[in-house]
Protein backbone atom coordinates (compact mmCIF):
# COMPACT_ATOMS: atom_id res chain seq x y z
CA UNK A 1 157.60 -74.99 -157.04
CA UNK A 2 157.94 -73.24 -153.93
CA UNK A 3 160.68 -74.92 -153.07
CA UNK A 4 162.84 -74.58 -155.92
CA UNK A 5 162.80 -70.60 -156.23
CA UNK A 6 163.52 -70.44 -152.44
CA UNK A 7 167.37 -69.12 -151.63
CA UNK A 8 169.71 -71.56 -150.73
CA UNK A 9 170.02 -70.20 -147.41
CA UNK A 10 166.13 -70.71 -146.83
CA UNK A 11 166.44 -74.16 -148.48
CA UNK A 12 169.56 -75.82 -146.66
CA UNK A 13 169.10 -73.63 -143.05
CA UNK A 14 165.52 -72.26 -143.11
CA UNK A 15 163.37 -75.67 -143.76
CA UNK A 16 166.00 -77.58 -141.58
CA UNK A 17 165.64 -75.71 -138.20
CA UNK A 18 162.07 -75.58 -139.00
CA UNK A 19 161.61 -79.03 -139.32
CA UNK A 20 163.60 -79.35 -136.05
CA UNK A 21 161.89 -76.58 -134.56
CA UNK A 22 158.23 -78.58 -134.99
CA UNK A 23 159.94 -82.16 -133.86
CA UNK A 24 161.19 -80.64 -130.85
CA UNK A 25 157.73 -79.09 -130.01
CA UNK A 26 156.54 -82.16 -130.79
CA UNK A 27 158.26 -84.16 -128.57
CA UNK A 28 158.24 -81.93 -125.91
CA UNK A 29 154.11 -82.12 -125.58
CA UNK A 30 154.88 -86.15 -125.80
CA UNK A 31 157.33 -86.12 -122.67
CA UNK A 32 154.55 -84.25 -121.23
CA UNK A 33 152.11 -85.61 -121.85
CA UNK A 34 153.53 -89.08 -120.46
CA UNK A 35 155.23 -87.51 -117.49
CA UNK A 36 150.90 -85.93 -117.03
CA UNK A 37 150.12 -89.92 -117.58
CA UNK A 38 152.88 -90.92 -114.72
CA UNK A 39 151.24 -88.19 -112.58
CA UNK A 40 147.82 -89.72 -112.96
CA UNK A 41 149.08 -93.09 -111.91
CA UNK A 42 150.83 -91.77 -108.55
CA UNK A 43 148.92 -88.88 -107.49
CA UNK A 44 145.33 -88.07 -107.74
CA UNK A 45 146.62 -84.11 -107.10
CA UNK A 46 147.08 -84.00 -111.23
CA UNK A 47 143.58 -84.65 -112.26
CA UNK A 48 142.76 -81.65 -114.35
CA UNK A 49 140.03 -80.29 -112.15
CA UNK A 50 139.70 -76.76 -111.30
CA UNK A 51 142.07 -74.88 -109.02
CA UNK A 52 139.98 -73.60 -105.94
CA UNK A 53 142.34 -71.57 -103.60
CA UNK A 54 145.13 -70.76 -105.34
CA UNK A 55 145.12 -67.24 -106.47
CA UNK A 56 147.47 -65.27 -109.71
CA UNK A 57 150.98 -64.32 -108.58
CA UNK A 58 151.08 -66.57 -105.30
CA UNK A 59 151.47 -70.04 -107.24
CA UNK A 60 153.92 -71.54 -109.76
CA UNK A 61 151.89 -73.36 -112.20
CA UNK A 62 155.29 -74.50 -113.69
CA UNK A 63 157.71 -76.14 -111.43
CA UNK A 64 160.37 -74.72 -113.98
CA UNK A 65 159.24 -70.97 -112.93
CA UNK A 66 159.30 -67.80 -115.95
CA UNK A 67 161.07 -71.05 -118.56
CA UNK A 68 158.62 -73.32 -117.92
CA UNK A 69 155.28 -70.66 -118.20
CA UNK A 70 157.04 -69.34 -121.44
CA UNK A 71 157.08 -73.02 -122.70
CA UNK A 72 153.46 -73.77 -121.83
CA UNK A 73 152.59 -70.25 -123.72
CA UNK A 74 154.63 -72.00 -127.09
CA UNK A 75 153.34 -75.16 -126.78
CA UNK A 76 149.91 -73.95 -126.62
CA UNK A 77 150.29 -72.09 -129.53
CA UNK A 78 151.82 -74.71 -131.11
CA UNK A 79 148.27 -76.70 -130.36
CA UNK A 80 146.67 -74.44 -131.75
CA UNK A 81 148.16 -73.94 -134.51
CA UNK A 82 148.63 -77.61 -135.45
CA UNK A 83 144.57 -78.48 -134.85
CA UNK A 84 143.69 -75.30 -137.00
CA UNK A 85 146.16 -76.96 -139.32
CA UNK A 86 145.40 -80.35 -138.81
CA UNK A 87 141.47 -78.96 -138.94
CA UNK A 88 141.55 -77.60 -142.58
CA UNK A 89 143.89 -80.48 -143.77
CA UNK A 90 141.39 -83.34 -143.05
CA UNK A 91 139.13 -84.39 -145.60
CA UNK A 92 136.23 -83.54 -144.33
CA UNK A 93 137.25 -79.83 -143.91
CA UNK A 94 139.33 -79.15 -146.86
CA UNK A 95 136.16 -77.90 -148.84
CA UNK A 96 135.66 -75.05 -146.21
CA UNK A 97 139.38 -73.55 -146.70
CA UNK A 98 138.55 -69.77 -148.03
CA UNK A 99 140.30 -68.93 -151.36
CA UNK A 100 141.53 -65.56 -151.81
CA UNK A 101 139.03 -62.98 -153.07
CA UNK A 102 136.18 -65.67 -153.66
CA UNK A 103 135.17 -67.17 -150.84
CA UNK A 104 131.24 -66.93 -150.33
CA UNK A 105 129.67 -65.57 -146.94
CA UNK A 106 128.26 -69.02 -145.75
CA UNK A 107 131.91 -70.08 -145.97
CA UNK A 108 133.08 -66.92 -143.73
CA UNK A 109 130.78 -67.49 -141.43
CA UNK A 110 132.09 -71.40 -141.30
CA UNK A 111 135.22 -70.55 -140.58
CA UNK A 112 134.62 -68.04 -138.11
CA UNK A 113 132.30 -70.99 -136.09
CA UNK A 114 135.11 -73.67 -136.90
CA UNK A 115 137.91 -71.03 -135.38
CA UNK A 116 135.45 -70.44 -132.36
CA UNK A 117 134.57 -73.97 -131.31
CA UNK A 118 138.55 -74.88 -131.81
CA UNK A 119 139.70 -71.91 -129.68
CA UNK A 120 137.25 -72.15 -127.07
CA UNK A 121 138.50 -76.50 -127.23
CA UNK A 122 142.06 -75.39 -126.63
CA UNK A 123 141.89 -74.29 -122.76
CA UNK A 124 140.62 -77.40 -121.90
CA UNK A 125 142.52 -79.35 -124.17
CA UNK A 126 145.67 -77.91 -122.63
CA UNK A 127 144.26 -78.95 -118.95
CA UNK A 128 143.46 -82.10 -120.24
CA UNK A 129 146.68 -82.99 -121.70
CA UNK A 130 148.86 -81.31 -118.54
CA UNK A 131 150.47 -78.99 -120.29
CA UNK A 132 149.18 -75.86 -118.09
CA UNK A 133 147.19 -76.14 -114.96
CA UNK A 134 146.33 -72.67 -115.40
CA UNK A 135 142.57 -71.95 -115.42
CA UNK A 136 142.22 -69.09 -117.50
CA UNK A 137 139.37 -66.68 -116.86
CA UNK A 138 136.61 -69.78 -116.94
CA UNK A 139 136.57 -71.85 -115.11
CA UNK A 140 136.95 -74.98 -117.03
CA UNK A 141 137.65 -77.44 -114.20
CA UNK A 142 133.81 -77.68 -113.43
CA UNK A 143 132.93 -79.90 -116.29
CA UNK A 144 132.08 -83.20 -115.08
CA UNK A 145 134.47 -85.20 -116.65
CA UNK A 146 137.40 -83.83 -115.97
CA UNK A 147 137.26 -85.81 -112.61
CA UNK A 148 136.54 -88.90 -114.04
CA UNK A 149 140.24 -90.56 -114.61
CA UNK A 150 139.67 -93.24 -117.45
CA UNK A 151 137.87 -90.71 -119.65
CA UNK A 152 141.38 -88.42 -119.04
CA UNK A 153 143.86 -90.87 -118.39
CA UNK A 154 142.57 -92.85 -122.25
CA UNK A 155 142.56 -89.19 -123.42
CA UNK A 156 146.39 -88.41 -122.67
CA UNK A 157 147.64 -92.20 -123.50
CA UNK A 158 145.56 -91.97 -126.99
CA UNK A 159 147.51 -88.27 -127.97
CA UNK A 160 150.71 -89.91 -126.82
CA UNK A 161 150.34 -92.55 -128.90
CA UNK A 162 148.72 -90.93 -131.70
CA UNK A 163 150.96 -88.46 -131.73
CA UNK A 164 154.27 -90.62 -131.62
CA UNK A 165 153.00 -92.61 -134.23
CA UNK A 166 152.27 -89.91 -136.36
CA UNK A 167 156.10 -89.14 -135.57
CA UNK A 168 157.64 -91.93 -135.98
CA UNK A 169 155.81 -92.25 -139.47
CA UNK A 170 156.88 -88.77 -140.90
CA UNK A 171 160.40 -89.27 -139.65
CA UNK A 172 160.83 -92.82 -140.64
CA UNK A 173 159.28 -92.44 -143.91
CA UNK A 174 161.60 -89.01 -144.81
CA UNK A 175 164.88 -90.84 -143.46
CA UNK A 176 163.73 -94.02 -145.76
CA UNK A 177 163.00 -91.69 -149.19
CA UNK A 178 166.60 -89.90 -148.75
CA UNK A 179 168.03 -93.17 -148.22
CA UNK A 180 166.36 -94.32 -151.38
CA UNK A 181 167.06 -91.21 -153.12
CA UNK A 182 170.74 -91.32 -151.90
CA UNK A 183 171.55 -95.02 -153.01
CA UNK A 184 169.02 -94.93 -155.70
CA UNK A 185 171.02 -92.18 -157.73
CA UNK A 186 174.41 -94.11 -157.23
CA UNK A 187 173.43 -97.12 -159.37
């Protein structure tokens, strides 16, 4: 319904670049993600342990200097935004969504601990993943199994995977329903 009172403009440029916009995101935190998965295999330098002597302002965390911080800073937001998404869109969660002007306090107070627990996960799911090597204020490099390489090295080659074949399946199965659509209405 949405869809159909939207302009034309929004319709035929808006949901286009936006669909774009979140496959390119998308396969950027892929590429890194496997180029994180390379640097495991090489170099035990990219563990995602915590930084000890290297203080703000006098290291690059990005090799691609003020580009590559500003596209950690989008893909992390683009984490986040997909696991709050991703959060309220499983099954298991879908109950705890608040609806607008009648959503109980037990369900408030959900959300706020479901928000909490994801945004204090995202730090270390950045470090994890090699997206940032930044530390923010905690220091989340202590935890014990950040050194341990299987646990991280089975974490970044499962969200590769995961997340290419979640990719592959959206795009595949939109390019096969317009090619249905498109051959299906000429007969």
């Amino acid at each position: 319904e949405l869809r159909h009172r939207a302009s034309p403009w929004q319709r035929n440029l808006g949901y286009p670049l936006a669909m774009l916009g979140l496959l390119a995101l998308t396969g950027i935190s892929v590429l890194i993600v496997c180029f994180h998965v390379l640097e495991l295999l090489l170099d035990d330098a990219a563990m995602p342990r915590g930084i000890q002597d290297a203080s703000l302002g006098q290291v690059s965390f990005s090799i691609f200097g003020s580009f590559g911080a500003a596209l950690q800073v989008v893909l992390i937001f683009y984490l986040m935004v997909s696991s709050v998404v991703g959060f309220y869109s499983s099954p298991l969660f879908t109950r705890l969504l608040p609806e607008r002007q009648d959503t109980p306090l037990t369900k408030i107070i959900g959300n706020c601990v479901s928000l909490l627990v994801l945004s204090s996960a995202l730090p270390v799911f950045s470090r994890t993943l090699g997206i940032t090597r930044f530390d923010l204020l905690g220091d989340f490099g202590r935890f014990n199994w950040l050194g341990n390489f299987y646990i991280i090295f089975l974490y970044n080659m499962g969200f590769a995977g995961l997340t290419t074949l979640c990719l592959v399946k959206r795009v595949s199965w939109a390019v096969q329903a317009e090619l249905i659509r498109a051959f299906g209405e000429g007969r």
